[in-house]
Protein backbone atom coordinates (compact mmCIF):
# COMPACT_ATOMS: atom_id res chain seq x y z
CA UNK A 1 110.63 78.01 67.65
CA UNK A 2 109.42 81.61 67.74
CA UNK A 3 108.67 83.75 64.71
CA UNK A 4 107.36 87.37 64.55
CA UNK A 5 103.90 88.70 63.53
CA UNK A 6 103.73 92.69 63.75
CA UNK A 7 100.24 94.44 63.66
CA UNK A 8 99.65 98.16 63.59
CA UNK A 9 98.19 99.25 66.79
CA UNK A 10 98.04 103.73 66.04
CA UNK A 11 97.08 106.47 64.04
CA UNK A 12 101.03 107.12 62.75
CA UNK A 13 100.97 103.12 61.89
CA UNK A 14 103.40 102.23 64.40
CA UNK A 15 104.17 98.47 64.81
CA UNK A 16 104.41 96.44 68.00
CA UNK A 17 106.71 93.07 67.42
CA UNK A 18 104.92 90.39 68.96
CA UNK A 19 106.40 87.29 69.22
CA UNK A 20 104.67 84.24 69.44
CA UNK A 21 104.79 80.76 68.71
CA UNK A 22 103.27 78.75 66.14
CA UNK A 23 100.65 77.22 68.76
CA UNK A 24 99.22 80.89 68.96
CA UNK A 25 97.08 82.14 67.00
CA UNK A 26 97.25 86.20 67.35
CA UNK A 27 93.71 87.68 67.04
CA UNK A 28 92.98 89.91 63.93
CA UNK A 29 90.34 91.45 66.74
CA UNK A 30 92.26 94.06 67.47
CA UNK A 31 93.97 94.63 64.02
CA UNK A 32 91.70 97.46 63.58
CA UNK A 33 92.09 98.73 66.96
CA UNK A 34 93.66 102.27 66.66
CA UNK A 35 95.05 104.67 68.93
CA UNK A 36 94.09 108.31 69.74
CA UNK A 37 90.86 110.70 69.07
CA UNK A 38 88.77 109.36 65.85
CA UNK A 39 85.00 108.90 65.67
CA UNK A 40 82.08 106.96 67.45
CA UNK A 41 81.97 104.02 64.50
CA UNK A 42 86.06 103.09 65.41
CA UNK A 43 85.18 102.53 68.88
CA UNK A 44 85.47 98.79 69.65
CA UNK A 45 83.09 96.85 72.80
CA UNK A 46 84.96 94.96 75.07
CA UNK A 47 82.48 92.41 76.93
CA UNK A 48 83.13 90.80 80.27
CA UNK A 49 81.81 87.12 80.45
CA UNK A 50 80.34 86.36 83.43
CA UNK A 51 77.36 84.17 84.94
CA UNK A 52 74.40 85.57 82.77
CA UNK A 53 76.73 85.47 79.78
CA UNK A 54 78.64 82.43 79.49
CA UNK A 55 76.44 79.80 77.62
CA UNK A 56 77.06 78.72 73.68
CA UNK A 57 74.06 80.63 73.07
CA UNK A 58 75.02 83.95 74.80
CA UNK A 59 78.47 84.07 73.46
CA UNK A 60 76.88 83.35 70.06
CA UNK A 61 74.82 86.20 70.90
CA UNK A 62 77.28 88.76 72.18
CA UNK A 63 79.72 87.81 69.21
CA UNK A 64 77.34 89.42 66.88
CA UNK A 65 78.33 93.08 68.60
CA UNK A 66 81.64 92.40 69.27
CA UNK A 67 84.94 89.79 69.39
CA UNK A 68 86.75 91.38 71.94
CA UNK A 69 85.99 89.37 75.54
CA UNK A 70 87.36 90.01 78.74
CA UNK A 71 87.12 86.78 81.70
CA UNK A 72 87.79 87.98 85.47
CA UNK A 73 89.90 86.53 87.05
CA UNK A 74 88.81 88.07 90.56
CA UNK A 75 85.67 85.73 90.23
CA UNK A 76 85.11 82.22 89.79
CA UNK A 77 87.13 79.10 89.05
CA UNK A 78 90.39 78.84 86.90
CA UNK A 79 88.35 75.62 85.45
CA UNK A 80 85.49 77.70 84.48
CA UNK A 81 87.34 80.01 82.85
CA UNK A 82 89.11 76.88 80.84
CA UNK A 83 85.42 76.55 79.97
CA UNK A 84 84.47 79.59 78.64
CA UNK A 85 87.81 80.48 77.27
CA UNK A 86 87.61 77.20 74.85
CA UNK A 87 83.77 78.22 74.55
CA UNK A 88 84.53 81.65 73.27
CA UNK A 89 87.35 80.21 70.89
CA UNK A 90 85.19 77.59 69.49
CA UNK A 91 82.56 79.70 68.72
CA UNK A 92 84.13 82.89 67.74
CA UNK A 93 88.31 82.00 66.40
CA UNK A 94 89.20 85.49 65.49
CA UNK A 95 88.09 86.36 69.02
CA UNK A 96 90.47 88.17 71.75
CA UNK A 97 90.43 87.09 75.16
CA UNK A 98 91.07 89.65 78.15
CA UNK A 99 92.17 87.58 80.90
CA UNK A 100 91.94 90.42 83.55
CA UNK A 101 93.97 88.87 86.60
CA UNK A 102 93.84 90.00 90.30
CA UNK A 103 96.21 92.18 92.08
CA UNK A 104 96.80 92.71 95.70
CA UNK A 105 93.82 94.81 96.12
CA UNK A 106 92.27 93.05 99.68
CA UNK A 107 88.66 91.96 99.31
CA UNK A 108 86.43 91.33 102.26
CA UNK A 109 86.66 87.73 102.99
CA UNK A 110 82.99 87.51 104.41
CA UNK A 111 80.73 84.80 102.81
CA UNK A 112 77.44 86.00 104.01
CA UNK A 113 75.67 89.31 103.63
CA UNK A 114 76.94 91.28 107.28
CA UNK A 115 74.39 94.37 107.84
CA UNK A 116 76.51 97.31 108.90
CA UNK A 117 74.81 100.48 110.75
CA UNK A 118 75.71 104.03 110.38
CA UNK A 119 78.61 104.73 113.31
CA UNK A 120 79.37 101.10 113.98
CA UNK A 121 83.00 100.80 114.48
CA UNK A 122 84.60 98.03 111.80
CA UNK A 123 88.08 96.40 112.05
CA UNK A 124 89.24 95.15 108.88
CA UNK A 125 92.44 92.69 108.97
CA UNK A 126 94.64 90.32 107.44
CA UNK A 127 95.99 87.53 108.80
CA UNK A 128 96.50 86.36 111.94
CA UNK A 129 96.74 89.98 113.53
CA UNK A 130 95.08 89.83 116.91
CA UNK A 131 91.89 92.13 117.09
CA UNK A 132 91.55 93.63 120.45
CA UNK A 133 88.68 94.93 121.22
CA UNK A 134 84.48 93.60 120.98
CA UNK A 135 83.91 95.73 117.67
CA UNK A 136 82.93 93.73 114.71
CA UNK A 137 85.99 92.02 113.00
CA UNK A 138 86.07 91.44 109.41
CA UNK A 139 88.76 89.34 107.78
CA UNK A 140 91.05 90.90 104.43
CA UNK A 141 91.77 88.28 101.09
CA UNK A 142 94.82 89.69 100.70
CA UNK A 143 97.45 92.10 103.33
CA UNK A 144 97.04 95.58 103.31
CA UNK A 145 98.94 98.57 101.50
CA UNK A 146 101.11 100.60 103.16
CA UNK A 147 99.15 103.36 104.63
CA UNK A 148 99.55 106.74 104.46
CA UNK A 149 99.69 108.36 107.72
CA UNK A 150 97.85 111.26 106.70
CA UNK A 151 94.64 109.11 105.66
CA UNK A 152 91.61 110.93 107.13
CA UNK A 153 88.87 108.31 105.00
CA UNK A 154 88.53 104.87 103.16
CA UNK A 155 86.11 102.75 101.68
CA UNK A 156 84.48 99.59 100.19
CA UNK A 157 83.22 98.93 97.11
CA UNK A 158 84.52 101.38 95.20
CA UNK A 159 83.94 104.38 97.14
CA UNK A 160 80.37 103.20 97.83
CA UNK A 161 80.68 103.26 101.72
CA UNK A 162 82.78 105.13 103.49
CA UNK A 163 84.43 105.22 106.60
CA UNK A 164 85.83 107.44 108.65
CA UNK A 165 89.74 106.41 109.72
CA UNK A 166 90.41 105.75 113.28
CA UNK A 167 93.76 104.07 113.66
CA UNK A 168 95.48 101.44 111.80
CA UNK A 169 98.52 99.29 111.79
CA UNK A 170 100.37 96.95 109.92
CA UNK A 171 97.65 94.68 108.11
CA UNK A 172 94.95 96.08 110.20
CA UNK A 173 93.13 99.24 109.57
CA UNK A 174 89.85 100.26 111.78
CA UNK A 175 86.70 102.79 110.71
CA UNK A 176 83.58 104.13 111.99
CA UNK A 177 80.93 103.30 109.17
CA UNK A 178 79.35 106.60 107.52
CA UNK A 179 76.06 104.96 106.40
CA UNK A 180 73.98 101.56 107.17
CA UNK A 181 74.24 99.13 104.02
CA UNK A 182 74.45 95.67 103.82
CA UNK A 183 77.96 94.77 102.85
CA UNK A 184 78.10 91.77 99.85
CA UNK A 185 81.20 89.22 100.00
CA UNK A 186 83.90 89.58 98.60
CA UNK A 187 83.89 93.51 98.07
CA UNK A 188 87.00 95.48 97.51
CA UNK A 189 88.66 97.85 100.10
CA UNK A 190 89.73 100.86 99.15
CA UNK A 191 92.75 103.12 101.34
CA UNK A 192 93.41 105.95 99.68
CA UNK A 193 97.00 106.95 98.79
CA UNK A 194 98.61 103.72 99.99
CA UNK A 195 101.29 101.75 98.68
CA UNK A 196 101.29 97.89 97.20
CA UNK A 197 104.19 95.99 97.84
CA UNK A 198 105.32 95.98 93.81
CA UNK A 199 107.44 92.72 94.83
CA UNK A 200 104.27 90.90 96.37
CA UNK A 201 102.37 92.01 93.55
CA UNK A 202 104.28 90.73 90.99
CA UNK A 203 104.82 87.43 92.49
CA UNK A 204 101.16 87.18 92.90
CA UNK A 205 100.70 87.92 88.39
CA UNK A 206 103.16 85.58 88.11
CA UNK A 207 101.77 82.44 90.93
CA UNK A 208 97.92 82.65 88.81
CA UNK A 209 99.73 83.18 85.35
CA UNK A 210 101.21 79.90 85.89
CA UNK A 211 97.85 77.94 87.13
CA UNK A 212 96.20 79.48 84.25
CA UNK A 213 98.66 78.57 81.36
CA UNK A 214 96.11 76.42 79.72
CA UNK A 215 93.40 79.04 79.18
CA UNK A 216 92.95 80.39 76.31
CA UNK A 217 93.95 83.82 76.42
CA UNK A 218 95.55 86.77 74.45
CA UNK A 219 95.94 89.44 76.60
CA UNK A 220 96.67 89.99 79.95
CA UNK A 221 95.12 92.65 82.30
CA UNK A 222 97.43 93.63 85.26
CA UNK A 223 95.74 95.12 88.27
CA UNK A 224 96.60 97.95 90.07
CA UNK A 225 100.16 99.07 88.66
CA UNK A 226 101.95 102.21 90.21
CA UNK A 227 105.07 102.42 87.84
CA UNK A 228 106.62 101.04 84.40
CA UNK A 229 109.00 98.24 85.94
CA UNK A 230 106.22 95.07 86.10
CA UNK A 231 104.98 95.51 82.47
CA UNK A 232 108.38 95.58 81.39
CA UNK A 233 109.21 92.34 83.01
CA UNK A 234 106.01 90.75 82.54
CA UNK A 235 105.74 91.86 79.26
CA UNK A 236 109.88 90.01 79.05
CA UNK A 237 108.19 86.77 79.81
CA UNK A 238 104.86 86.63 77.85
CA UNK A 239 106.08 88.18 74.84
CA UNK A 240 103.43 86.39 73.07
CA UNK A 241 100.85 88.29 74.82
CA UNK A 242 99.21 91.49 74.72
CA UNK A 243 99.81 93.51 78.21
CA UNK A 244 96.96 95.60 79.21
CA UNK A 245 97.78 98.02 82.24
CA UNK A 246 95.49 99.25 84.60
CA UNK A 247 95.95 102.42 86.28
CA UNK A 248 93.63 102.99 89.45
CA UNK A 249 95.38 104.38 92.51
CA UNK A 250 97.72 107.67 92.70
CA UNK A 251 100.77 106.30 92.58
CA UNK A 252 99.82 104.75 88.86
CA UNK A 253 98.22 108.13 88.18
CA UNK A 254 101.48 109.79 88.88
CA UNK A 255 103.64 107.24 87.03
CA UNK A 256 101.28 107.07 84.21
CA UNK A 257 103.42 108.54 81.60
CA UNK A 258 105.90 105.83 82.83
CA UNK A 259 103.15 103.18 82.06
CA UNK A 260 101.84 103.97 78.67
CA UNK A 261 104.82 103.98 77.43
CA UNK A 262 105.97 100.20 78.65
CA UNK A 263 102.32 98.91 78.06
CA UNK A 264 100.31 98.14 75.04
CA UNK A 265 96.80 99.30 75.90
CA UNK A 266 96.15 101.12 79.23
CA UNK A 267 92.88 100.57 81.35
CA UNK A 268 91.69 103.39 83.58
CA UNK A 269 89.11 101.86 86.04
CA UNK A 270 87.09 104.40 86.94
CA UNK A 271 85.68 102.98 90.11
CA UNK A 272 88.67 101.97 92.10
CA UNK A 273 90.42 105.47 90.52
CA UNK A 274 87.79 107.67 92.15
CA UNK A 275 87.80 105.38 95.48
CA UNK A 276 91.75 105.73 95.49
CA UNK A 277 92.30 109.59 94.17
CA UNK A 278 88.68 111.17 95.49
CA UNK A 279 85.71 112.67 93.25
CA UNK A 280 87.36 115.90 93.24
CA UNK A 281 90.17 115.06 91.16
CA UNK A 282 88.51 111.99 89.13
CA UNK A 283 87.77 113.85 86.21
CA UNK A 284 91.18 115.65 86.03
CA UNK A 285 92.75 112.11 86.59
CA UNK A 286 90.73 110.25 83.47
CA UNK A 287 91.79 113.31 81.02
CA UNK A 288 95.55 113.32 81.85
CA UNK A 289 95.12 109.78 81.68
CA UNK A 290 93.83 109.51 78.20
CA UNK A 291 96.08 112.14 77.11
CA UNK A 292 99.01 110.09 77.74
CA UNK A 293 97.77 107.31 75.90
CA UNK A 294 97.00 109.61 72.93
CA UNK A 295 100.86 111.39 73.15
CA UNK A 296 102.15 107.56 73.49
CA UNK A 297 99.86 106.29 70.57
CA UNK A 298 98.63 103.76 72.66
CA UNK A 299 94.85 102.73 72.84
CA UNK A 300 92.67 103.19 75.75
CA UNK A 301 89.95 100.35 77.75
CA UNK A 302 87.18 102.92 79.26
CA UNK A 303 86.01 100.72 82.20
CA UNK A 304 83.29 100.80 85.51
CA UNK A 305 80.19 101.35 85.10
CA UNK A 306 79.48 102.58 81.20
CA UNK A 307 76.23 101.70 81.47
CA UNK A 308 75.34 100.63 84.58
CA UNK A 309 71.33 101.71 84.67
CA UNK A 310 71.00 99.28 81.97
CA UNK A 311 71.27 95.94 84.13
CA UNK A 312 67.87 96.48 84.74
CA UNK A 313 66.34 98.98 82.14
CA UNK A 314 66.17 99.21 78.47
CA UNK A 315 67.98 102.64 77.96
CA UNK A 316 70.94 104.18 79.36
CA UNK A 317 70.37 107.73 81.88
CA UNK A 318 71.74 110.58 80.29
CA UNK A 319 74.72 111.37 82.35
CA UNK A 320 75.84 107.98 80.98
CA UNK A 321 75.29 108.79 77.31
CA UNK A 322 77.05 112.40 78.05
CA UNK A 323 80.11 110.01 79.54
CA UNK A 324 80.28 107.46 76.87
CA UNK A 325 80.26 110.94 74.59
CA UNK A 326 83.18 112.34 76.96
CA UNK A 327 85.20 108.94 76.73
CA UNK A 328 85.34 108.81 73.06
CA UNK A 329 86.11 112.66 72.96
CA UNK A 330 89.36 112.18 74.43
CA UNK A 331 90.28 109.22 72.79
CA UNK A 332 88.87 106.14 74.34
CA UNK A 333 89.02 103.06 71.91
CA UNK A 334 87.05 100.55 73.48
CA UNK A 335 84.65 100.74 75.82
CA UNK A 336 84.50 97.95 78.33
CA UNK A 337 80.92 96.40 79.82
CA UNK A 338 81.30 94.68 83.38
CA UNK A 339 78.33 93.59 85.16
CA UNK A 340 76.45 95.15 82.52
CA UNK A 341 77.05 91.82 80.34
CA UNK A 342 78.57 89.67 83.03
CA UNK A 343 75.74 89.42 85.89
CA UNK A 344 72.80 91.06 83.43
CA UNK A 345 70.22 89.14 81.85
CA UNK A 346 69.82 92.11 79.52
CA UNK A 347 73.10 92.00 78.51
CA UNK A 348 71.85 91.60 74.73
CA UNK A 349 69.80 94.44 74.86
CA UNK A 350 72.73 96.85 76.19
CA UNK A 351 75.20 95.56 73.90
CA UNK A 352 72.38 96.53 71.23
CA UNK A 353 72.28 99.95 72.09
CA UNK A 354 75.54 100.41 72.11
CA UNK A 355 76.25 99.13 68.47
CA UNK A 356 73.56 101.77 67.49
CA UNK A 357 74.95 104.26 69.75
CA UNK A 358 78.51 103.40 68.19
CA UNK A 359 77.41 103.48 64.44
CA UNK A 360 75.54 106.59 64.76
């Protein structure tokens, strides 16, 4: 049996039906979650559980700054995010739970660190797609976008290392390395202006929605979504559920308006945006972004990297307090914290400073 329980979710009090059943309990977190430009003391903290953060104590401790959590669904276990999701719950009822859930970005698939030198040729690939020739060869998570034919650059790890394009075919794309790093596993590749198969994609939400049905969740973050026709649908089938869109390559950028308006909170992730769109145009991309959400009265997650310096000092650098200051300018609503709470061990001490940074 379903009933209805409407919140208010904007500055002109509109109200989003939700229906639910009596099994769920809808989080009065986000009841005071509001839409468009307002000041510093309105904006919520969205933390991301992770490794460093997932004990009874830590969640006791991070509840005390905020009871909006986010669990990844890119890392770890669908058991250990049972765990945490009945940990959070138990410890903090009025809580809501992000369950952020993978899309068809491709992740390296390398489980050791593999040292890559400046000019080296690499072959990335998915499958069973025959490499040949004797450069190194490393293997894809998931198949590649279509690729625009024009592509002149790509990169890993959002934008971090770049390579320069030298051919590429289906599920197969090669690149001469710009820099020597050491490349981590599982680290995201980046093509820029290239096309996920919306079909594959949404089969994919759909295939881990249903092997996570009995974690605790109430909201759903959907990766990587380039028009308005997947929240629709998805939103059709977890109407109980709050649908939280991210937009990160061009093709969501363009559609954006599109997006906003069939979603109920939109996500701009800042790293895989500039590794998909370029730094030239990220700034220009975040503000007609955000002002979509504003003109659709829809609230805005201000993700990657808010305070990144602070995983291993005690105050933020000052381009990131002039960011946070930019974010909530035009109209972000929560700020999200990543590694900064999920991989941290002074995760307390960030989400500290940004209570006081929030209530000044």
């Amino acid at each position: 049996m379903l009933h209805i329980n409407k919140f208010k979710f904007g500055l002109k009090e509109n109200v989003i039906e939700i229906s639910k059943d009596h099994h769920t309990h809808f989080p009065k977190s986000l009841l005071s979650v509001t839409s468009g430009k307002k000041s510093k003391k309105s904006v919520k903290i969205l933390a991301t559980i992770g490794p460093k953060s997932c004990s009874e104590n830590s969640i006791k401790t991070i509840s005390k700054y905020t009871n909006l959590f986010r669990i990844n669904g890119s890392h770890n276990t669908l058991d250990w995010h049972l765990k945490v999701s009945k940990r959070i719950k138990a410890i903090c009822p009025e809580s809501f739970i992000l369950l952020d859930i993978p899309g068809l970005k491709p992740r390296t698939n390398n489980k050791k660190i593999i040292h890559i030198k400046k000019g080296q040729i690499v072959t990335f690939s998915y499958g069973n797609i025959k490499v040949d020739d004797d450069n190194l060869s490393i293997k894809t998570t998931k198949p590649l976008p279509t690729i625009n034919k024009n592509l002149s650059e790509f990169s890993l790890s959002d934008g971090q290392f770049i390579f320069t394009h030298v051919k590429n075919k289906e599920n197969l794309i090669q690149g001469i390395s710009k820099t020597s790093f050491k490349l981590m596993p599982q680290k995201g590749l980046n093509i820029p202006n290239s096309y996920y198969n919306n079909l594959l994609q949404e089969k994919l939400y759909l295939k881990f929605l249903k092997k996570a049905e009995k974690i605790q969740y109430d909201g759903i973050g959907l990766s990587f979504i380039q028009d308005g026709n997947i929240p629709l649908r998805i939103k059709s089938m977890f109407k109980n559920k709050i649908l939280v869109s991210k937009i990160e390559n061009l093709y969501g950028l363009n559609n954006a308006k599109e997006i906003t308006k069939n979603s109920d909170l939109i996500m701009i992730d800042r790293g895989d945006l500039l590794a998909e769109v370029g730094s030239n145009k990220l700034f220009k991309s975040i503000n007609q972004i955000s002002e979509n959400t504003v003109n659709f009265n829809k609230p805005l997650i201000m993700a990657t990297e808010n305070l990144e310096s602070m995983q291993s000092r005690l105050q933020p650098s000052k381009s990131e307090i002039i960011a946070l200051e930019h974010s909530i300018d035009i109209g972000t609503n929560i700020i999200m914290l990543s590694d900064e709470t999920a991989t941290s061990q002074l995760f307390s001490n960030t989400l500290s400073w940004l209570n006081n940074f929030l209530q000044e």
